[in-house]
Protein backbone atom coordinates (compact mmCIF):
# COMPACT_ATOMS: atom_id res chain seq x y z
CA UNK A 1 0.00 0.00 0.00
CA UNK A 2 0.87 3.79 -0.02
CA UNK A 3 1.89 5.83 2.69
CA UNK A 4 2.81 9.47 3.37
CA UNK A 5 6.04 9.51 5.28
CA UNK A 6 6.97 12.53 7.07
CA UNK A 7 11.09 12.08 6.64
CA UNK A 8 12.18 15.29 8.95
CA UNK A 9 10.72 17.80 10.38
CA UNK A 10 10.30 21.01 8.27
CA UNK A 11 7.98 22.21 5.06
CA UNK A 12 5.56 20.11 3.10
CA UNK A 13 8.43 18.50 0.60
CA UNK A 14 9.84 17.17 3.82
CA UNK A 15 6.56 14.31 3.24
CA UNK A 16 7.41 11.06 1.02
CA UNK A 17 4.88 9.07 -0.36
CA UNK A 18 5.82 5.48 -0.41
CA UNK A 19 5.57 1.59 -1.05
CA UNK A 20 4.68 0.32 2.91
CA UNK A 21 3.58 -2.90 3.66
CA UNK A 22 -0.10 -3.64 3.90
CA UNK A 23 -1.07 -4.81 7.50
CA UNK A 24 -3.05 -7.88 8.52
CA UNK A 25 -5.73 -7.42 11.50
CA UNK A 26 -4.90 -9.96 14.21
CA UNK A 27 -7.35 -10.34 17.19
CA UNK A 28 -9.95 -7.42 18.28
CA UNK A 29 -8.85 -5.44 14.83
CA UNK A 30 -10.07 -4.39 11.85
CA UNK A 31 -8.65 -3.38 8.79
CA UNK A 32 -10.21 -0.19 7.06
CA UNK A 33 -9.65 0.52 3.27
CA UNK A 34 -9.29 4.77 3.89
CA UNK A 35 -11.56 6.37 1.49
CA UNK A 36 -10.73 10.34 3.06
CA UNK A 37 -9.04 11.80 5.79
CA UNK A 38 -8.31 15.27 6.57
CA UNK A 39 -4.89 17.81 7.14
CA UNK A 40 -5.64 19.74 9.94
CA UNK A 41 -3.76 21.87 12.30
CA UNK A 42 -2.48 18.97 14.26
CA UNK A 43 -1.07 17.52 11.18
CA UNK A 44 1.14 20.56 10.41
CA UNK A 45 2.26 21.49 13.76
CA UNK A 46 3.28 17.88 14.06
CA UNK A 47 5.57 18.30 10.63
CA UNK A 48 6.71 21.67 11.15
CA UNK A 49 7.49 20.94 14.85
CA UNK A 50 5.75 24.26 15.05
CA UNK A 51 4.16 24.24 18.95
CA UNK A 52 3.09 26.68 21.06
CA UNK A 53 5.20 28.86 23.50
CA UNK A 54 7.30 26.90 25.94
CA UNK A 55 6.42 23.69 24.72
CA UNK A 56 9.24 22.83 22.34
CA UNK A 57 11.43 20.69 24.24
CA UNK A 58 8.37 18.77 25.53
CA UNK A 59 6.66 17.98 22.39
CA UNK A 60 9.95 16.96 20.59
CA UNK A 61 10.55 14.14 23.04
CA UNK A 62 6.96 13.11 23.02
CA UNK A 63 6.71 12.97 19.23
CA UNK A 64 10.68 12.21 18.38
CA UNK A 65 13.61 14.53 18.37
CA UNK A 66 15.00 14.65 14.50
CA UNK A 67 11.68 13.71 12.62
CA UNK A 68 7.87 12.42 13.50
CA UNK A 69 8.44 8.98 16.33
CA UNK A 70 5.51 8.36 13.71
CA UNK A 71 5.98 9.19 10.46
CA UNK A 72 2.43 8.75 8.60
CA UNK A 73 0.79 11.60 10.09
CA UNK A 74 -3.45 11.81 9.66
CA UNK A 75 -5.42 12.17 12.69
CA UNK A 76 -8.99 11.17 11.76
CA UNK A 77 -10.17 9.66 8.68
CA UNK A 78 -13.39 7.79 7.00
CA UNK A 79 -13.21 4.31 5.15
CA UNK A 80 -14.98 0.81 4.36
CA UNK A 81 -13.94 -2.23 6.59
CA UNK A 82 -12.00 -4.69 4.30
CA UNK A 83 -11.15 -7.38 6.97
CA UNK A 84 -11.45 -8.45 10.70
CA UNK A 85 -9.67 -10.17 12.71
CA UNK A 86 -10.71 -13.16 15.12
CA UNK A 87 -13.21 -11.97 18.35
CA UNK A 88 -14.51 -9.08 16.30
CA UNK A 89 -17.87 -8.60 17.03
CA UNK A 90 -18.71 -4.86 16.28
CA UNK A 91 -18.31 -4.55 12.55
CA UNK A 92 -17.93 -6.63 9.45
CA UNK A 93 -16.43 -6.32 6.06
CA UNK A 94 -18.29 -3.64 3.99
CA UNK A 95 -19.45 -1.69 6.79
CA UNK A 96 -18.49 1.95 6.19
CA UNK A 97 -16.76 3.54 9.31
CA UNK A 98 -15.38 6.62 10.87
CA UNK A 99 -12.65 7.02 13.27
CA UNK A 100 -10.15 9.10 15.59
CA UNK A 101 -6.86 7.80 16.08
CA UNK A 102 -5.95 11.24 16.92
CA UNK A 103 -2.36 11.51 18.21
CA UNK A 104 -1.63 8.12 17.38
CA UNK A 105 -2.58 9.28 14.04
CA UNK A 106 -1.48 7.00 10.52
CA UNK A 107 -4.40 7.87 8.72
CA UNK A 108 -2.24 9.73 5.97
CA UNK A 109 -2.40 5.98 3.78
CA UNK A 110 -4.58 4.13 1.64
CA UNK A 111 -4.98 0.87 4.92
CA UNK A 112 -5.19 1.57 8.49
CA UNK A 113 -5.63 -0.99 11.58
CA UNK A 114 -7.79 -0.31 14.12
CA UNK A 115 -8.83 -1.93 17.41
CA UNK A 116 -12.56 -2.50 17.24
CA UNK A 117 -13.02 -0.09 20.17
CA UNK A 118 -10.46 2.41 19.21
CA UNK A 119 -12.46 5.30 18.96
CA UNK A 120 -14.03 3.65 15.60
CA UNK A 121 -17.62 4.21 14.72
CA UNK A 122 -20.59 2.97 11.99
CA UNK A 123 -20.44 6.43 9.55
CA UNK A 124 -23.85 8.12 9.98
CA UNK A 125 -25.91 7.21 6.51
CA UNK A 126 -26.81 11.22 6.14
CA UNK A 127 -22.71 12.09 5.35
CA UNK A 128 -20.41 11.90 2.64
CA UNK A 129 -17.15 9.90 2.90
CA UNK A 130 -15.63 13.35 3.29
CA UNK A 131 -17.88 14.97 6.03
CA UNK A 132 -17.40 11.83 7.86
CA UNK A 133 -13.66 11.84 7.99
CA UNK A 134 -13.91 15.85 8.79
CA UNK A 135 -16.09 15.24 12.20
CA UNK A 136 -13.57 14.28 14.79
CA UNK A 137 -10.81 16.08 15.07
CA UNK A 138 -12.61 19.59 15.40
CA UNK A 139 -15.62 18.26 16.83
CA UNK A 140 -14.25 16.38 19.91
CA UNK A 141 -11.75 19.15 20.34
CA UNK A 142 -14.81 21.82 20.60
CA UNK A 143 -16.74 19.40 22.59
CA UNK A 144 -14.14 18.99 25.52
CA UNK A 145 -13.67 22.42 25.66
CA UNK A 146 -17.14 23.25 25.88
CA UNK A 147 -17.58 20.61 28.39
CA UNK A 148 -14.69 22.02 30.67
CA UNK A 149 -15.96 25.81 30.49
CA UNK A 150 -19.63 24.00 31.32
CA UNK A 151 -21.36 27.09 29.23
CA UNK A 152 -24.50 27.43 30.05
CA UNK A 153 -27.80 28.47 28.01
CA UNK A 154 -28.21 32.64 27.86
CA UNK A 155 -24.48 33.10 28.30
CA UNK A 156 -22.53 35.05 25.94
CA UNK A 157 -19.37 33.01 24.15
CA UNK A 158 -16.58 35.04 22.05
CA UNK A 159 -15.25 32.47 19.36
CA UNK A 160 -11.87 33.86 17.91
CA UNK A 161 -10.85 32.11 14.75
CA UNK A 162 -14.42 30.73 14.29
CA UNK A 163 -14.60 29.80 10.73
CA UNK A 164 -11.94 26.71 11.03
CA UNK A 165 -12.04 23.46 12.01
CA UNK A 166 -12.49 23.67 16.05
CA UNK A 167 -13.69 27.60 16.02
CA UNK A 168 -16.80 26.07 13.62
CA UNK A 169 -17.69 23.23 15.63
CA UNK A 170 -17.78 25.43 18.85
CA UNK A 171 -20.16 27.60 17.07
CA UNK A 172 -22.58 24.95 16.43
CA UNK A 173 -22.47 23.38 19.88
CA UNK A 174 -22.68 26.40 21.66
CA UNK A 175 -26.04 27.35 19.53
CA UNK A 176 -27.31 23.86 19.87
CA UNK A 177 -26.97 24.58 23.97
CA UNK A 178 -29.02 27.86 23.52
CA UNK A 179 -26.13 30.57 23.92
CA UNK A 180 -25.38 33.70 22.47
CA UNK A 181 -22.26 33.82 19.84
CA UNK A 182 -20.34 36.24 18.99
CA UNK A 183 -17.06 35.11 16.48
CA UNK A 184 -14.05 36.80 15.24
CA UNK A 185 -12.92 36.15 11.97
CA UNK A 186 -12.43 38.29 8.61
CA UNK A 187 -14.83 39.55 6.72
CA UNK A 188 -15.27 37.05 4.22
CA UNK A 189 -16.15 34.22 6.78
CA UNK A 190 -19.21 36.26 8.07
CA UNK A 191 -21.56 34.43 6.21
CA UNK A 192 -20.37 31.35 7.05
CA UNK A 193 -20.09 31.67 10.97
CA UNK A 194 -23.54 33.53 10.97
CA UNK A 195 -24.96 30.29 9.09
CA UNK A 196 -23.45 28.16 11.82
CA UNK A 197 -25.09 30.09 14.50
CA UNK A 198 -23.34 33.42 15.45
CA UNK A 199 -25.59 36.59 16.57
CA UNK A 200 -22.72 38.98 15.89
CA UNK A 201 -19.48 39.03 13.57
CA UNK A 202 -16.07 40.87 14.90
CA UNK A 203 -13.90 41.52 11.52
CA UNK A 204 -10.81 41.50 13.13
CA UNK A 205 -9.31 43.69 10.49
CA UNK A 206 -11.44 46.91 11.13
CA UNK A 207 -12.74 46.36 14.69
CA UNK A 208 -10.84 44.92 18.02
CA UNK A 209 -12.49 42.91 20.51
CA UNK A 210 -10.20 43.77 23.05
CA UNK A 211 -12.06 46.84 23.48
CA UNK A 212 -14.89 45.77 25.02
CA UNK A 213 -15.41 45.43 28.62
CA UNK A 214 -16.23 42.40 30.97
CA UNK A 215 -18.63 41.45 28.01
CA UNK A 216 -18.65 37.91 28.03
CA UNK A 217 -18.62 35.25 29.91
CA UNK A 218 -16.39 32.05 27.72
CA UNK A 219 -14.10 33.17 25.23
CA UNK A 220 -12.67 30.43 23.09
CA UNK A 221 -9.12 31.50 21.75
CA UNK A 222 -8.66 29.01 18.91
CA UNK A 223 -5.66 30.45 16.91
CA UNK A 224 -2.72 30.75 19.55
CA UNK A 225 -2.27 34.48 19.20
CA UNK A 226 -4.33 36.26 22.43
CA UNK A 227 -2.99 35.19 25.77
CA UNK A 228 -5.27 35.04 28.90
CA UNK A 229 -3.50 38.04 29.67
CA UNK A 230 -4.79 39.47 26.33
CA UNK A 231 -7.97 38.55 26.93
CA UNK A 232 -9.22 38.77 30.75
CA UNK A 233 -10.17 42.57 30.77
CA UNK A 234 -13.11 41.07 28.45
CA UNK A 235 -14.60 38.19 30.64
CA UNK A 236 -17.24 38.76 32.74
CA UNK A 237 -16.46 37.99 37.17
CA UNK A 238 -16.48 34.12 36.95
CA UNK A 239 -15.53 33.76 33.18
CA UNK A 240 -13.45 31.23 31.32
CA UNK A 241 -11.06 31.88 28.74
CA UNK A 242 -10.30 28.26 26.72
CA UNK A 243 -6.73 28.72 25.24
CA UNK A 244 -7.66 25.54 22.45
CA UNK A 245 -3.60 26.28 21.45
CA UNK A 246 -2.11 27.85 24.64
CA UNK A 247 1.40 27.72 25.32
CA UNK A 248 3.16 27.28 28.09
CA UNK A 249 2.66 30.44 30.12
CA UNK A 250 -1.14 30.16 29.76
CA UNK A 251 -1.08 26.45 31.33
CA UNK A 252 0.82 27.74 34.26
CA UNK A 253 -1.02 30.41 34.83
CA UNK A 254 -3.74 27.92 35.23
CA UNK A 255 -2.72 27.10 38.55
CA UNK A 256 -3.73 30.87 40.13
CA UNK A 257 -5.76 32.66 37.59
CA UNK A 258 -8.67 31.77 39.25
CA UNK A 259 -7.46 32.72 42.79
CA UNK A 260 -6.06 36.01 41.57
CA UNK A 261 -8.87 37.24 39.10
CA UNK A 262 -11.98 35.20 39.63
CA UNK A 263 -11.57 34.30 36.05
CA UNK A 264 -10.58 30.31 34.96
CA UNK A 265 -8.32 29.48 32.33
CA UNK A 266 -8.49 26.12 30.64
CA UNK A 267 -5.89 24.70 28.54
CA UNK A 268 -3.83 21.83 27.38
CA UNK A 269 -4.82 18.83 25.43
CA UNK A 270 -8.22 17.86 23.93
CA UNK A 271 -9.06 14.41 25.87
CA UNK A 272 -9.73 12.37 22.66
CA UNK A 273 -12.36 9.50 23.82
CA UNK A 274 -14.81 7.39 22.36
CA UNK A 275 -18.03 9.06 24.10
CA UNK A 276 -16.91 12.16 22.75
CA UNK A 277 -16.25 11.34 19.21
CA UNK A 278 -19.89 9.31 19.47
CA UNK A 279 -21.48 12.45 20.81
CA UNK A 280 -20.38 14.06 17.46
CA UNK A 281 -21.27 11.57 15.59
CA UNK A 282 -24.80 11.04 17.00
CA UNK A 283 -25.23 14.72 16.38
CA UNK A 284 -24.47 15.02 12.92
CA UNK A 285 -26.44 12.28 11.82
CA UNK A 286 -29.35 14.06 13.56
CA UNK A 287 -28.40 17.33 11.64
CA UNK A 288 -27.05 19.16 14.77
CA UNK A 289 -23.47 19.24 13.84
CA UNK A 290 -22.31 19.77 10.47
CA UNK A 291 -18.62 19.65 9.74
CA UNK A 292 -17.49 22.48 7.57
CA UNK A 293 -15.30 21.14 4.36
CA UNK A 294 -13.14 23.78 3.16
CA UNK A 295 -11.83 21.80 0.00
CA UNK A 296 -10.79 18.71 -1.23
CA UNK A 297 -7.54 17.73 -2.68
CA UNK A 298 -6.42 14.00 -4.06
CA UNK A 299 -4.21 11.73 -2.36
CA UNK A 300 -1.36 12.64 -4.42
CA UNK A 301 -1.14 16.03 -3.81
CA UNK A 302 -0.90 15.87 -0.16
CA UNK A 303 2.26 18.03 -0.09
CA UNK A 304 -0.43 20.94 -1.83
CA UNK A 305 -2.68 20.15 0.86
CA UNK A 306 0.03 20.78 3.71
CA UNK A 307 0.93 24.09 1.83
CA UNK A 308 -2.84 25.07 1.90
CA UNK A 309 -2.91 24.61 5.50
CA UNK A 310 0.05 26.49 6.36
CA UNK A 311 -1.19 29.83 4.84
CA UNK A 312 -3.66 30.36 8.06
CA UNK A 313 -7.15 30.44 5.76
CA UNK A 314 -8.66 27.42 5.65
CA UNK A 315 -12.48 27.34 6.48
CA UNK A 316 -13.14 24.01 8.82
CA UNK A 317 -11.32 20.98 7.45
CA UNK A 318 -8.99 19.76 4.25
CA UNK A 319 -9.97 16.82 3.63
CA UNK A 320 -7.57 14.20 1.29
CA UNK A 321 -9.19 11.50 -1.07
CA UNK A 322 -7.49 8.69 -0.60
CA UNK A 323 -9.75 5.97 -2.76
CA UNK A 324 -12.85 6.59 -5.04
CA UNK A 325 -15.88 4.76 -3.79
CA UNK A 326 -16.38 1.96 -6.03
């Protein structure tokens, strides 16, 4: 089978594609023929070794000093189950599937193995190959945050960088709870966040948030510029600021924002688990969640992809088609 191999870390012609070996499913596994997956955020950060403040040394000897610990990079991706291996009880071949490995990721290939209760899921009938491979990554990751700032119906959320992959699941699942929205993002994207849910549109490029006052009571920071320190003057007594890409400073300030301000900050790592990436599914085949698809490019041209990705513009998710429904 093919692979994308991510040789070093650096710029999109630092990925390979290559001749890998096809794997067998041995007990509790399945084998899923990858129909679409996605480049997201993760996915370049992860080749670039480009991390947030302060977090350098950490994340290089989580992920591998020199170059990716794994090289085929792909954090969520969509498929049809080809084989399964001996005590599988959940799915069969043919059954069309979606699923997170998240950090573990490999989905950047044409085969993946999964454990049958590795975050691995029937794809809801109502979605495309590509919606389904686009529904994880952002929607878990706006999910857990939601969950942590426990936002409540009638309060008023601030969304910067709303129109991407996280920002636009947030929207949705902070107007299916019954809140108000207000997003940042450029002009263009207006439309789209308003169609997702938002009250009120910020263009960041002729009007700045940060001069408001104690106005609301979450703000989701979802592009890793504004700091909690950036950012508190806005929050209402009791508010929480979710730094989705903090760096360092914002995770240790953590430990006495609340104490000190009477404001919360919460940061670090999305948990990535099966209720929540079943929550998201369950809500998009009932036509509460919709993943936003910003294009599609083939399997081939992943390097393009990566390059797409870097510029900062995407709307929601890439996604990559690996195989053509037959």
């Amino acid at each position: 089978m093919q692979a994308w191999i991510c040789t070093a870390y650096g710029p999109p012609e630092v990925l390979a594609l290559r001749e890998v070996e096809k794997p067998n499913p041995q007990a509790g596994e399945i084998l899923v023929r990858i129909v679409a997956t996605t480049v997201n955020s993760g996915d370049v950060r992860v080749r670039a070794a480009s991390v947030p403040r302060g977090m350098r040394l950490l994340v290089r000897l989580a992920l591998g000093w020199s170059r990716p610990r794994q090289p085929v990079l792909g954090t969520e991706l969509s498929g049809i189950v080809e084989a399964a291996g001996e005590t599988v009880t959940k799915f069969r071949p043919g059954d069309e599937v979606f699923a997170f490995p998240g950090v573990k990721m490999g989905c950047h290939a044409e085969y993946r193995i999964l454990k049958e209760n590795e975050r691995v899921f029937l794809k809801p009938k109502t979605l495309s190959f590509a919606e389904a491979a686009s529904l994880s990554f952002g929607g878990s990751t706006a999910l857990h945050f939601m969950r942590k700032a426990n936002l409540a119906r009638g309060e008023k959320l601030l969304v910067i960088g709303a129109s991407g992959a996280v920002g636009s699941a947030i929207v949705q699942i902070a107007k299916h709870i019954g809140a108000e929205v207000t997003c940042v993002t450029s002009g263009p994207n207006g439309d789209l966040v308003r169609s997702l849910g938002a009250s009120r549109v910020i263009d960041y490029r002729n009007e700045d948030f940060k001069s408001e006052r104690e106005s609301y009571h979450v703000i989701a920071e979802c592009t890793g510029v504004h700091t909690f320190s950036d950012c508190r003057h806005v929050l209402k007594p009791g508010g929480r600021f979710l730094g989705i890409a903090a760096g360092l400073p914002d995770m240790v300030a953590m430990l006495w924002s609340k104490a000190v301000y009477g404001k919360r900050i919460v940061a670090g790592p999305a948990e990535e688990s099966s209720p929540l990436v079943q929550q998201i599914g369950e809500w998009a085949e009932a036509g509460i969640f919709k993943p936003v698809i910003d294009r599609s490019f083939p399997f081939q041209a992943m390097r393009e992809a990566h390059d797409y990705v870097d510029r900062g513009r995407k709307r929601g998710s890439v996604v990559i088609e690996v195989t053509p429904r037959s």
